[in-house]
N, C-alpha and C. Protein backbone atom coordinates (compact mmCIF):
# COMPACT_ATOMS: atom_id res chain seq x y z
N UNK A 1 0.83 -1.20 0.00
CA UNK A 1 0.00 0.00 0.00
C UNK A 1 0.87 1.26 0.00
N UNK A 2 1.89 1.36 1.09
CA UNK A 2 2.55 2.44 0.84
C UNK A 2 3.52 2.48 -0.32
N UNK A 3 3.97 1.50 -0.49
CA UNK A 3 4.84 2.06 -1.71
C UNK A 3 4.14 2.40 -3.23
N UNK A 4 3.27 2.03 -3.28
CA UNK A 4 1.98 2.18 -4.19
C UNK A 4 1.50 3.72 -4.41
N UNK A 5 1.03 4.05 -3.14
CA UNK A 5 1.16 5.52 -2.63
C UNK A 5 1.83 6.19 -2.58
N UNK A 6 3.26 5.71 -2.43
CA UNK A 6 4.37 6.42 -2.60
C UNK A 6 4.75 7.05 -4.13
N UNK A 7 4.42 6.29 -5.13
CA UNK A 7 4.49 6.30 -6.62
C UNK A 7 5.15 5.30 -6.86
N UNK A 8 5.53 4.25 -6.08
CA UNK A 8 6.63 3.54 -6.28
C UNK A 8 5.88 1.79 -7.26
N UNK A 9 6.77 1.82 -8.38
CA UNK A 9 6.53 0.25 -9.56
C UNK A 9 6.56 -1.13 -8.58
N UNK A 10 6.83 -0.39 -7.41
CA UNK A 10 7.95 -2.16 -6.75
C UNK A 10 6.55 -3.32 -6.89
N UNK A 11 6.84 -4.36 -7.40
CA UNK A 11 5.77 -5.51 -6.77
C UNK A 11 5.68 -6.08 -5.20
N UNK A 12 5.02 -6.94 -5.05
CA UNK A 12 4.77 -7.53 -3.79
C UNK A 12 5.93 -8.92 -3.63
N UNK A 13 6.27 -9.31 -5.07
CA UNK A 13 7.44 -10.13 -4.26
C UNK A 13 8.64 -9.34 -4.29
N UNK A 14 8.46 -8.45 -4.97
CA UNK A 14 10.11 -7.47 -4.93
C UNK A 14 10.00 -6.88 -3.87
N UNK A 15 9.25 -6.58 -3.39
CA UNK A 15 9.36 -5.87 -1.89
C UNK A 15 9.20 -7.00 -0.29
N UNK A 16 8.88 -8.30 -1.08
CA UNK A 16 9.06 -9.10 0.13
C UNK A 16 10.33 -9.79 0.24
N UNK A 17 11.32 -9.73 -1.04
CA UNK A 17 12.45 -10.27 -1.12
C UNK A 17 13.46 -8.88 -0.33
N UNK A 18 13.08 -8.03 -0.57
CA UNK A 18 13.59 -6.60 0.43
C UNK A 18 13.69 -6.85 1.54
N UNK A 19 12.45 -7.28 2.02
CA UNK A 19 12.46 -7.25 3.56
C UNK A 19 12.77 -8.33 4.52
N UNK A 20 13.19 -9.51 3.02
CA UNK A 20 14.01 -10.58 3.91
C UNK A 20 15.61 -10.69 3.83
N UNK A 21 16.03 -8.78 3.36
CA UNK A 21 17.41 -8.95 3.49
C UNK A 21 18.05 -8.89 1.95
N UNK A 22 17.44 -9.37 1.02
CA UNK A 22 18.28 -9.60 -0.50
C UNK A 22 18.02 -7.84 -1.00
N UNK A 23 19.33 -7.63 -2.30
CA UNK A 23 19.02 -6.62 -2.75
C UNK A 23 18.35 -6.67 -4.28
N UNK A 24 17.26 -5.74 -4.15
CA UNK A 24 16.83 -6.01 -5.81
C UNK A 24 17.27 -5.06 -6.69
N UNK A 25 17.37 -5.48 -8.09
CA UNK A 25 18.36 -4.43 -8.88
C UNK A 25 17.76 -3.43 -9.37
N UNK A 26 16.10 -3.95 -9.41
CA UNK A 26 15.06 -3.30 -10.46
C UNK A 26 14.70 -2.35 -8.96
N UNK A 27 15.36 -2.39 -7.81
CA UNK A 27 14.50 -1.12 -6.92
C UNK A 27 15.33 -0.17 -6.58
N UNK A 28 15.14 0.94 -6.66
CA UNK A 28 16.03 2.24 -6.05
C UNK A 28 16.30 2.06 -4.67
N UNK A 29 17.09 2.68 -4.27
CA UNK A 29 18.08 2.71 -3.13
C UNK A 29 16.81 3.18 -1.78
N UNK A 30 16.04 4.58 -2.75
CA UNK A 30 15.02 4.86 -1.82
C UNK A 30 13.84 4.05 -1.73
N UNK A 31 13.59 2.83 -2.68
CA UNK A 31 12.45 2.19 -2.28
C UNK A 31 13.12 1.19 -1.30
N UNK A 32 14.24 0.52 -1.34
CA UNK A 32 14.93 -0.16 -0.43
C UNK A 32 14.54 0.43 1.20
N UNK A 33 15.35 1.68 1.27
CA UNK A 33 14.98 2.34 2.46
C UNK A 33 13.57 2.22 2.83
N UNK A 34 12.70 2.77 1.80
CA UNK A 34 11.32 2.52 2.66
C UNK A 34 10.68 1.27 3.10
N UNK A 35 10.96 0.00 2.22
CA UNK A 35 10.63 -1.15 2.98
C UNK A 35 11.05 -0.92 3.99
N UNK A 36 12.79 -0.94 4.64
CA UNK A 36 13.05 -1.14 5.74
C UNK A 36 12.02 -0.17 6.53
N UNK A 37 12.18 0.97 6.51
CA UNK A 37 11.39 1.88 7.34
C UNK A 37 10.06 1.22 7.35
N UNK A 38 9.28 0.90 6.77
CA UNK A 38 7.97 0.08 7.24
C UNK A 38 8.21 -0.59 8.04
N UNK A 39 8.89 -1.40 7.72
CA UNK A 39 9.33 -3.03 8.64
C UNK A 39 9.82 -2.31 10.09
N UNK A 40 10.22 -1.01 10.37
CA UNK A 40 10.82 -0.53 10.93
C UNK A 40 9.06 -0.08 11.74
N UNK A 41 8.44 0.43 11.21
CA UNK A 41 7.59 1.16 11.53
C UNK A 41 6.51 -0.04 12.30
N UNK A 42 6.00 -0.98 11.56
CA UNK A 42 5.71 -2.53 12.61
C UNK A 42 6.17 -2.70 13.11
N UNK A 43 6.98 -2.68 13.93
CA UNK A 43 8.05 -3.41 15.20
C UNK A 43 7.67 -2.50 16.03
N UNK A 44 7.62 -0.97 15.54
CA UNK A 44 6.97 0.40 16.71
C UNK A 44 5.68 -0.46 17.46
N UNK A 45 4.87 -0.46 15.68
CA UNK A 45 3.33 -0.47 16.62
C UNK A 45 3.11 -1.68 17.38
N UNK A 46 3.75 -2.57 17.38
CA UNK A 46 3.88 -4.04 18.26
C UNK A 46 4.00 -3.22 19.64
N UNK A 47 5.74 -2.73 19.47
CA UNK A 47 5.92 -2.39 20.75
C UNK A 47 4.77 -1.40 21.76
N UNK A 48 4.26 -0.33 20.87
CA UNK A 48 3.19 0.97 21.75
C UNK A 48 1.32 -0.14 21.94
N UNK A 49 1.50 -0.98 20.70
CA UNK A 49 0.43 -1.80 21.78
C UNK A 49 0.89 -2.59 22.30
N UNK A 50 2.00 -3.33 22.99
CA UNK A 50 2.25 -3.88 23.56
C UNK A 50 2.05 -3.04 25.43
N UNK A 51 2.21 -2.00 25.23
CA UNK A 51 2.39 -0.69 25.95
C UNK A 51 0.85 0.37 26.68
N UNK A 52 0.27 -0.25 25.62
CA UNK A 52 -1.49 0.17 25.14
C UNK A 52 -0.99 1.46 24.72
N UNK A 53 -0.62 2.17 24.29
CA UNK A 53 -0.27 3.76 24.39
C UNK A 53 -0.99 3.85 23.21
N UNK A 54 -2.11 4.89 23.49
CA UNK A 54 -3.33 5.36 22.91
C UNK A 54 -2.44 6.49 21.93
N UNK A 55 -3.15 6.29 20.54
CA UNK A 55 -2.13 7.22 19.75
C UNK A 55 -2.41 8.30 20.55
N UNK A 56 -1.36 9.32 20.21
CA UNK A 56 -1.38 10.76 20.75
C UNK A 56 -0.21 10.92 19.40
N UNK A 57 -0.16 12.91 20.16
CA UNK A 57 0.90 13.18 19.62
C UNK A 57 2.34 12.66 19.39
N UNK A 58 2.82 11.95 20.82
CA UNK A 58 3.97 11.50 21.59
C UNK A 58 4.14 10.25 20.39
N UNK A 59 3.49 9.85 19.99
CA UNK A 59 2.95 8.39 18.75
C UNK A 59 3.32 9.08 17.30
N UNK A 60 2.75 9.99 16.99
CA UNK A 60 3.35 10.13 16.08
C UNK A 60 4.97 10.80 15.69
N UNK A 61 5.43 11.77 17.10
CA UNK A 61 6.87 11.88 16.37
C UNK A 61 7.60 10.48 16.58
N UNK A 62 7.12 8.91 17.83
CA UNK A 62 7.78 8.12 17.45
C UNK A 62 7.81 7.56 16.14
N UNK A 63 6.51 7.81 15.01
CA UNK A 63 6.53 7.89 13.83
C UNK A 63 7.68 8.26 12.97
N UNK A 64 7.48 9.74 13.41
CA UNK A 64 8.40 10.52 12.02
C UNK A 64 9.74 10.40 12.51
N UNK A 65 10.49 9.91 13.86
CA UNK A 65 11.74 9.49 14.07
C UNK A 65 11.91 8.01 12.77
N UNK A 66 11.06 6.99 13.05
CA UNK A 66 11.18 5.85 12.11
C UNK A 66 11.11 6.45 10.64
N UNK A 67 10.36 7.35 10.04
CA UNK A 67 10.25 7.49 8.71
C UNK A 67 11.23 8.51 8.32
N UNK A 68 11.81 8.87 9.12
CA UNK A 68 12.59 10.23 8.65
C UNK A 68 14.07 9.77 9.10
N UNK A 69 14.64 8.50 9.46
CA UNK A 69 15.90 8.18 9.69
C UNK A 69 16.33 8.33 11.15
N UNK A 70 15.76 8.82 12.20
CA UNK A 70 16.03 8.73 13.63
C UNK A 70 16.04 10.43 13.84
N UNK A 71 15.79 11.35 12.78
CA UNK A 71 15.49 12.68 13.51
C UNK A 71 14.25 13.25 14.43
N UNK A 72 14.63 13.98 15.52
CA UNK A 72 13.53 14.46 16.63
C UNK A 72 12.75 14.89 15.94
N UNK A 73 12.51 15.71 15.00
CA UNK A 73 11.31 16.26 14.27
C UNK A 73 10.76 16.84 15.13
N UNK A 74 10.46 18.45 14.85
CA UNK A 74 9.80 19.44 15.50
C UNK A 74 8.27 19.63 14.35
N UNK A 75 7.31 20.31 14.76
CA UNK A 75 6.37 20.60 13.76
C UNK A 75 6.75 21.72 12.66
N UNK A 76 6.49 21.19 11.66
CA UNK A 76 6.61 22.39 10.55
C UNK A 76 6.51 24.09 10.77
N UNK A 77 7.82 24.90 10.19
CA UNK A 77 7.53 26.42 10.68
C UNK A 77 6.66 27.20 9.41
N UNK A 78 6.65 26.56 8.32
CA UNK A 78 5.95 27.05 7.27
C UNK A 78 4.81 26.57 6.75
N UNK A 79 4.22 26.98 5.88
CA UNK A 79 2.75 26.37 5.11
C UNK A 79 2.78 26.23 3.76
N UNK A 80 3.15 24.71 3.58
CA UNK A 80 2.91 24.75 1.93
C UNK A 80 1.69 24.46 1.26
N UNK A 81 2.26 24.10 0.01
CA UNK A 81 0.69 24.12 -0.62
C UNK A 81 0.30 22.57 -1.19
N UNK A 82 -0.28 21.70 -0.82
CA UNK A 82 -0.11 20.59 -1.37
C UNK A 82 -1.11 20.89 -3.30
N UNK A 83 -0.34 20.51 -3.74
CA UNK A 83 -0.79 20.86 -5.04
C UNK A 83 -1.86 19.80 -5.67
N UNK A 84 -1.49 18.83 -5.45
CA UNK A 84 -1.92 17.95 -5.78
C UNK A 84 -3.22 17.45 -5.07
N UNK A 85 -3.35 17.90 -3.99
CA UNK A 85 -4.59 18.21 -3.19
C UNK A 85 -5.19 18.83 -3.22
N UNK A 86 -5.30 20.60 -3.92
CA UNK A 86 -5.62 21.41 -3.92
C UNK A 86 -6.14 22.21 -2.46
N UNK A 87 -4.82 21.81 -1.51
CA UNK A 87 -5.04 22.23 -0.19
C UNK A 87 -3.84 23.37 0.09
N UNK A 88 -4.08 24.31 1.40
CA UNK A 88 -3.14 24.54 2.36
C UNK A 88 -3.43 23.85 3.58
N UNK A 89 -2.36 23.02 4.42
CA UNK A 89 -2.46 23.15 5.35
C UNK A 89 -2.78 24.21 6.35
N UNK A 90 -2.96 23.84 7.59
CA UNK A 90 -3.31 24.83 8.88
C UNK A 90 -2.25 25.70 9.29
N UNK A 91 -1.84 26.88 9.26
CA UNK A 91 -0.99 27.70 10.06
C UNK A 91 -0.20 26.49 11.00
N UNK A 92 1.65 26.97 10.73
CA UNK A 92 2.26 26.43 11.69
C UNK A 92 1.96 26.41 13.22
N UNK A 93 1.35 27.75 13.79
CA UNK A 93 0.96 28.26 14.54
C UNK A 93 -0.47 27.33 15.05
N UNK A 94 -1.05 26.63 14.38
CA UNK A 94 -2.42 26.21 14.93
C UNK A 94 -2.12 24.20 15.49
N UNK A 95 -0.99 23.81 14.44
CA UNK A 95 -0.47 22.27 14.64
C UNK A 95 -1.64 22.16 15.85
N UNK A 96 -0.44 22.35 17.07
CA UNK A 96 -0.46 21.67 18.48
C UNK A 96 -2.21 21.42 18.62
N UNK A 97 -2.82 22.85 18.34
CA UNK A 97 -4.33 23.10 18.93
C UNK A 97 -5.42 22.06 17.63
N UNK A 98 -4.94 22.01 16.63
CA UNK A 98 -5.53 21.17 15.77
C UNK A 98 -5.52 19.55 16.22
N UNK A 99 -4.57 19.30 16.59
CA UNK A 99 -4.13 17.99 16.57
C UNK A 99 -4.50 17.76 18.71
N UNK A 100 -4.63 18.36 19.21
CA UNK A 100 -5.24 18.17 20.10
C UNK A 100 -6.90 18.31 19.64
N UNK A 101 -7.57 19.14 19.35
CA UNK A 101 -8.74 18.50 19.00
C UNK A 101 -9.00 17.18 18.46
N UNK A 102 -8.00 16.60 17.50
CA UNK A 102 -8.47 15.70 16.48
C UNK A 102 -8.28 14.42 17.42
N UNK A 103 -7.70 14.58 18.40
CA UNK A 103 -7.59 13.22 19.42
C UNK A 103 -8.22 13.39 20.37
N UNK A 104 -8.96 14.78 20.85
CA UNK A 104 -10.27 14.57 21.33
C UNK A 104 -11.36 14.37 21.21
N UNK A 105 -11.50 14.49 19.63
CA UNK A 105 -12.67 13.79 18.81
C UNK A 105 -12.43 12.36 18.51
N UNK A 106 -11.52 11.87 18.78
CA UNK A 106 -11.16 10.53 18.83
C UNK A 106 -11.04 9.51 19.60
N UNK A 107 -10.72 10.15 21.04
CA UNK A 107 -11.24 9.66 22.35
C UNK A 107 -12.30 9.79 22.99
N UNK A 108 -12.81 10.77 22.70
CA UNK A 108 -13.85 11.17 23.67
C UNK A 108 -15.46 10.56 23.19
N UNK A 109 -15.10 9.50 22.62
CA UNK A 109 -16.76 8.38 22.28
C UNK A 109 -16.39 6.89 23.29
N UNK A 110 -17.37 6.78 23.45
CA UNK A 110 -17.20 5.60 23.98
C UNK A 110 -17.37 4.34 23.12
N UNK A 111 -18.16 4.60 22.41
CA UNK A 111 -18.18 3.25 21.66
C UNK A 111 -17.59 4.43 20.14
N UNK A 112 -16.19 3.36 19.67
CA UNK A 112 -15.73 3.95 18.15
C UNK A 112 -15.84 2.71 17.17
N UNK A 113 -16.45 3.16 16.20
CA UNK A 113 -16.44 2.23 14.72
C UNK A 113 -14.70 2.32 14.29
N UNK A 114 -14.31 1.15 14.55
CA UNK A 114 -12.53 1.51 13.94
C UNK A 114 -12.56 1.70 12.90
N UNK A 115 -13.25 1.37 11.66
CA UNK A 115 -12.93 1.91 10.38
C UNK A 115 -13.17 3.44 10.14
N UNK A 116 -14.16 3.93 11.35
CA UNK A 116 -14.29 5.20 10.75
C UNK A 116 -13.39 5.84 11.81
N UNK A 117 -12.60 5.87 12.49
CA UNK A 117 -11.75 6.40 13.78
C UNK A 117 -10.05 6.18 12.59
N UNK A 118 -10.20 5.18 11.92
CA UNK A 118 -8.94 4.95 11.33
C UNK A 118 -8.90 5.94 10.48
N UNK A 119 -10.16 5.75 9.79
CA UNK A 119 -9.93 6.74 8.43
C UNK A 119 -10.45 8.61 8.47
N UNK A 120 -10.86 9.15 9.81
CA UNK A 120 -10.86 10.06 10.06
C UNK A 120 -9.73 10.25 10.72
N UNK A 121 -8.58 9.79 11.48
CA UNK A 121 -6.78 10.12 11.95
C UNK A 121 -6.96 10.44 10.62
N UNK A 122 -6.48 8.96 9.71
CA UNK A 122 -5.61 9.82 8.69
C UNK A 122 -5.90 10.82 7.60
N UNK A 123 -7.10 11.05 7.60
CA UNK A 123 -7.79 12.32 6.60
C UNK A 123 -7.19 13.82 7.46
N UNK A 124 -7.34 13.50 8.62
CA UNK A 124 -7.23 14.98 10.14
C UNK A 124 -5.78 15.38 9.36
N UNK A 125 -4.85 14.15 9.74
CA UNK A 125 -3.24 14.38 9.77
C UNK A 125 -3.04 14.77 8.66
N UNK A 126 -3.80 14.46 7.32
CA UNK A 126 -3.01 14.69 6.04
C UNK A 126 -3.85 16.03 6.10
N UNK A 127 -5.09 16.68 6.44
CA UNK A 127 -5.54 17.92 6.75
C UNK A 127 -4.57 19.34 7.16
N UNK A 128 -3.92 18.78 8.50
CA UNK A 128 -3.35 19.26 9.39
C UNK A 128 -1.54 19.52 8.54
N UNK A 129 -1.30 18.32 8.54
CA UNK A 129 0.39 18.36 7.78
C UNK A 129 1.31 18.98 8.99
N UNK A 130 1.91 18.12 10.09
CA UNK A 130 2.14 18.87 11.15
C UNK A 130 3.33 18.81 10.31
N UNK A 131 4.07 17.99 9.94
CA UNK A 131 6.06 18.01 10.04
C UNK A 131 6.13 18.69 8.36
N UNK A 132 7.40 18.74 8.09
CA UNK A 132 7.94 19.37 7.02
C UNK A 132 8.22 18.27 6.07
N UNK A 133 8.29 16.75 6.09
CA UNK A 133 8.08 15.40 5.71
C UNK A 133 8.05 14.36 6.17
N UNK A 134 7.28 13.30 5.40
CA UNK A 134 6.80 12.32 5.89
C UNK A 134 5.51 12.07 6.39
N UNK A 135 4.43 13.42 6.22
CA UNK A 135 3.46 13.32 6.45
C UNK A 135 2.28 12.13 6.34
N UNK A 136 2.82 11.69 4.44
CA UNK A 136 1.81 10.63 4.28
C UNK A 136 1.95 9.40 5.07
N UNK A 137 3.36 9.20 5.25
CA UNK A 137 4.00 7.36 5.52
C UNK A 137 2.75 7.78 7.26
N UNK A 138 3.29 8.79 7.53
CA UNK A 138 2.93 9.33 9.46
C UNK A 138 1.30 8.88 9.21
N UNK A 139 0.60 9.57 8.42
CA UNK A 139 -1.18 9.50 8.73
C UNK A 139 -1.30 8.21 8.50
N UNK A 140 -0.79 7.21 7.12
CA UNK A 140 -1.11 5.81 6.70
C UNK A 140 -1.02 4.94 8.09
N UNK A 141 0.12 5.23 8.79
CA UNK A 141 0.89 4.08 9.85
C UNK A 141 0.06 4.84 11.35
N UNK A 142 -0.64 5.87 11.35
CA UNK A 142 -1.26 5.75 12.70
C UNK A 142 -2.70 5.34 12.20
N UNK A 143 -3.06 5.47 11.05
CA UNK A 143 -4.56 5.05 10.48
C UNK A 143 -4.54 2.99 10.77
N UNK A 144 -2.93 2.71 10.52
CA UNK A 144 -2.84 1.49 10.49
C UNK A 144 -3.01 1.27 12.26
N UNK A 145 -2.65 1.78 13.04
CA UNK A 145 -1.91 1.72 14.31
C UNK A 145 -3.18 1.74 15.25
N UNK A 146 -4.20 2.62 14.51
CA UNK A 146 -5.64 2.92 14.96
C UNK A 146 -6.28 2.12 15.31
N UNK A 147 -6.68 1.04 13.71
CA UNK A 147 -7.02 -0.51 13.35
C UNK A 147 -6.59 -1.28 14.25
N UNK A 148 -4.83 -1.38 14.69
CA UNK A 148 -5.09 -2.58 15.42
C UNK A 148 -5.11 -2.31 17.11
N UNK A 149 -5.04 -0.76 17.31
CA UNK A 149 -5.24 -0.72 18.93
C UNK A 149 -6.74 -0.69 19.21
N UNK A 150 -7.62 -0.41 17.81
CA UNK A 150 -9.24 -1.10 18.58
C UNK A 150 -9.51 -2.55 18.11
N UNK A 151 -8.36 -3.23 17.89
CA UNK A 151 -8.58 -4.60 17.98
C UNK A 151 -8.88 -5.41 16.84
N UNK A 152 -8.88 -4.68 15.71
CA UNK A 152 -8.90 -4.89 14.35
C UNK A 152 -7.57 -5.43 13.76
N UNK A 153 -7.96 -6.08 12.51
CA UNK A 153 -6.77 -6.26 11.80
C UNK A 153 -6.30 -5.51 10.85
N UNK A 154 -4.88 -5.09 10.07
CA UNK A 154 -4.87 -4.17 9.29
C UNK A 154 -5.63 -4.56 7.96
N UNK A 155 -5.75 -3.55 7.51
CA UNK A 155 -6.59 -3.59 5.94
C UNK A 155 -6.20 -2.48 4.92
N UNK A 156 -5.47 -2.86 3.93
CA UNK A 156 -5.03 -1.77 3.27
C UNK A 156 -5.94 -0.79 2.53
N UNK A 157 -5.21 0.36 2.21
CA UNK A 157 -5.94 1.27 1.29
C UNK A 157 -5.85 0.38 -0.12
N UNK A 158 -6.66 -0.05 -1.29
CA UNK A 158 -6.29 -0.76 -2.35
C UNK A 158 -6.83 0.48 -3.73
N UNK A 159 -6.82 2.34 -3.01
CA UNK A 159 -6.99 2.49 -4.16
C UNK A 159 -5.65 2.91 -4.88
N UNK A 160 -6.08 3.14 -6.36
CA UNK A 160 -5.04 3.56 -6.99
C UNK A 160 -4.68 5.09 -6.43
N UNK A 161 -3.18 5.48 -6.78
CA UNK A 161 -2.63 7.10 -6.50
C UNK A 161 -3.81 8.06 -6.79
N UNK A 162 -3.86 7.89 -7.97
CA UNK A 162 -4.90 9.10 -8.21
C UNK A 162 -6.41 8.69 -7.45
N UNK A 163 -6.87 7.77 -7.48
CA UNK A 163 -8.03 7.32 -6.49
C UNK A 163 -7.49 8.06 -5.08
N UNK A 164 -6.92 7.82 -4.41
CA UNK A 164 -6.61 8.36 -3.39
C UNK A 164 -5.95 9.62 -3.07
N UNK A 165 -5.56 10.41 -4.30
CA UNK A 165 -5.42 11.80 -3.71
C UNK A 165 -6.97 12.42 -4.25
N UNK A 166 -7.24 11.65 -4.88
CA UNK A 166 -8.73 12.16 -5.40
C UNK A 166 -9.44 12.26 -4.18
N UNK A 167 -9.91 11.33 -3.13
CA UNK A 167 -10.39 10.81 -1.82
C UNK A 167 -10.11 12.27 -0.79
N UNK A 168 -8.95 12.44 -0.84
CA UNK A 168 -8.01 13.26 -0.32
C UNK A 168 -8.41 14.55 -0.42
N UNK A 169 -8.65 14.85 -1.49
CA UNK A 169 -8.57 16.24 -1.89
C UNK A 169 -10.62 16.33 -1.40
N UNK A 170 -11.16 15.66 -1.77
CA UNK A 170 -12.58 15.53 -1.71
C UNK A 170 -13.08 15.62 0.08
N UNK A 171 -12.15 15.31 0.44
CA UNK A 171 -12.26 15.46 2.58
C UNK A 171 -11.81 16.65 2.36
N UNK A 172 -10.73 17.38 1.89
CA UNK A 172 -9.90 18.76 2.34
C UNK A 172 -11.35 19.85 1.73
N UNK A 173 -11.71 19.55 0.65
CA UNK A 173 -12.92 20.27 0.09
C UNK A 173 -14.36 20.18 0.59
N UNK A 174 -15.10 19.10 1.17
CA UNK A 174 -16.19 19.10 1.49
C UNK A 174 -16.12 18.80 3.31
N UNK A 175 -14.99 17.83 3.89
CA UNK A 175 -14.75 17.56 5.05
C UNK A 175 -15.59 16.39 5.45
N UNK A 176 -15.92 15.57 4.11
CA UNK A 176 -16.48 14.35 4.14
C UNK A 176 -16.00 13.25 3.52
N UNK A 177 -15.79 11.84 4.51
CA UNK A 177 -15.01 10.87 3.72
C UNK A 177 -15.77 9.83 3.09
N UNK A 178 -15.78 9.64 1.96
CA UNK A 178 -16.52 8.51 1.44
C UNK A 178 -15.75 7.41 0.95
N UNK A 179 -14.36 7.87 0.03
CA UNK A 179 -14.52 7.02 -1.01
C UNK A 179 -13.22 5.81 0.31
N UNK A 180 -12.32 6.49 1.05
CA UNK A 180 -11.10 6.10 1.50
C UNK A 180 -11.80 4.76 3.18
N UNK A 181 -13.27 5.12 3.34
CA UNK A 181 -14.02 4.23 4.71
C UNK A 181 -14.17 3.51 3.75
N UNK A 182 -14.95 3.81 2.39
CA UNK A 182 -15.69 2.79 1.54
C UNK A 182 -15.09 1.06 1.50
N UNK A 183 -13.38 2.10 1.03
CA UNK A 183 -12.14 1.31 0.46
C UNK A 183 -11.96 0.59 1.77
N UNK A 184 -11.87 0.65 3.17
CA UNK A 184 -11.46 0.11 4.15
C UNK A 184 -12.58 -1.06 4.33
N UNK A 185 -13.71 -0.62 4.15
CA UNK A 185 -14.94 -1.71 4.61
C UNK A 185 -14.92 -2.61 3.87
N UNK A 186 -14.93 -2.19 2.88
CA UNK A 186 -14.28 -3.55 1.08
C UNK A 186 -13.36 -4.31 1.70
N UNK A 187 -12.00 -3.50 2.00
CA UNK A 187 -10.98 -4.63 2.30
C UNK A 187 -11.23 -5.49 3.57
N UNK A 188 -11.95 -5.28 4.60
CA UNK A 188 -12.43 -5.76 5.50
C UNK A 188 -13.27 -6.98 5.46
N UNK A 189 -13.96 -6.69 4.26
CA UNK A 189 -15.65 -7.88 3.83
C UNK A 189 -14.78 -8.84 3.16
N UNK A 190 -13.56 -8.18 2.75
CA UNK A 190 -12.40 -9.26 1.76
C UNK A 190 -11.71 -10.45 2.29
N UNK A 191 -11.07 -10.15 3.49
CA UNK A 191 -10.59 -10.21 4.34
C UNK A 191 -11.87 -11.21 5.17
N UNK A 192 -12.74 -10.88 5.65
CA UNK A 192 -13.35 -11.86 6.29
C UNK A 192 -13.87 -13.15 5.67
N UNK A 193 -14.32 -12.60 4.15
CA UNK A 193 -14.70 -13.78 3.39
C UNK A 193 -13.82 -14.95 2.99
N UNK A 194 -12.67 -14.20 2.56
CA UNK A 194 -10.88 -15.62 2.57
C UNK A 194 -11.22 -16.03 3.83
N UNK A 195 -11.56 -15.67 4.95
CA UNK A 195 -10.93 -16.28 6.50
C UNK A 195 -12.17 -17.37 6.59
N UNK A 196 -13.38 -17.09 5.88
CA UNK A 196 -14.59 -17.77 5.94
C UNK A 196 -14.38 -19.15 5.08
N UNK A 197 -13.96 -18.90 4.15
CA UNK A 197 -13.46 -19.77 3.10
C UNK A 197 -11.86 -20.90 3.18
N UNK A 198 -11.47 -20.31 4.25
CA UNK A 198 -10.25 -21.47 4.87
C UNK A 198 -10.70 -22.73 5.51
């Protein structure tokens, strides 16, 4: 899913022969890196539910330390323009107060539908854009992180790039998610029906 999202050609056995150590010739140096950093990024969320540690903020710079090579990462001092979204992010100035709401709209139910708690994090975060990079790998892997601390299993995004900045841009414009829960509940009904069928 992420490297998909990423823009990246790699297949599913070229990227599973990655992550058991071999080098592939047909992958760039930076798709190399990002397997590891995934693989890097599962071993986190084992450890913080192992921990129960309810995402927060504190969750995601252990994020952007894994996706960004081991840097502290402060929040972004500027505002770009995602183009391709046809968004601005929120004033550097608003991060902290944004992103504290968005995890008090996230805690504060008692009963949460995880598909829609997963896929409203990562619509908020890619909304918000706290760091200067790594934003997407950060919203995908706490949307993932979401899933399995309410007890769910992961389920990928399966749309295409443009499907999904399409999704993307359609939350930043109306502040409603359809197409990216749709995609989660699909992979979910997918997912249960193989497990039905074993």
């Amino acid at each position: 899913m992420n490297l998909r999202l990423s823009g990246s050609a790699m297949n599913t056995e070229q990227a599973a022969k990655i992550a058991a150590g071999e080098y592939v010739l047909e992958a760039s140096l930076e798709e190399h890196l990002l397997v590891t950093k995934l693989l890097d990024a599962l071993t986190l969320m084992e450890q913080l539910l192992g921990l129960q540690e309810e995402l927060c903020t504190k969750t995601l710079y252990r994020f952007y330390r894994v996706f960004s090579g081991g840097e502290a990462g402060n929040f972004r001092k500027r505002t770009p323009v995602l183009a391709h979204l046809s968004h601005s992010p929120v004033l550097p100035q608003e991060i902290e107060e944004e992103l504290t709401r968005m995890f008090r709209a996230l805690h504060g139910h008692p009963v949460v539908n995880p598909l829609e708690a997963a896929a409203f994090v990562h619509h908020e975060l890619m909304r918000i854009y706290p760091f200067d990079q790594c934003n997407e790998l950060i919203a995908r892997a706490a949307m993932e992180y979401e899933l399995l601390y309410l007890g769910m299993d992961l389920y990928p995004i399966t749309l295409s790039e443009s499907a999904y900045n399409s999704a993307l841009a359609n939350y930043m414009k109306f502040g409603k998610d359809t197409e990216l829960l749709a995609n989660l509940r699909l992979n979910k009904l997918m997912a249960e029906s193989r497990e039905e069928q074993l």
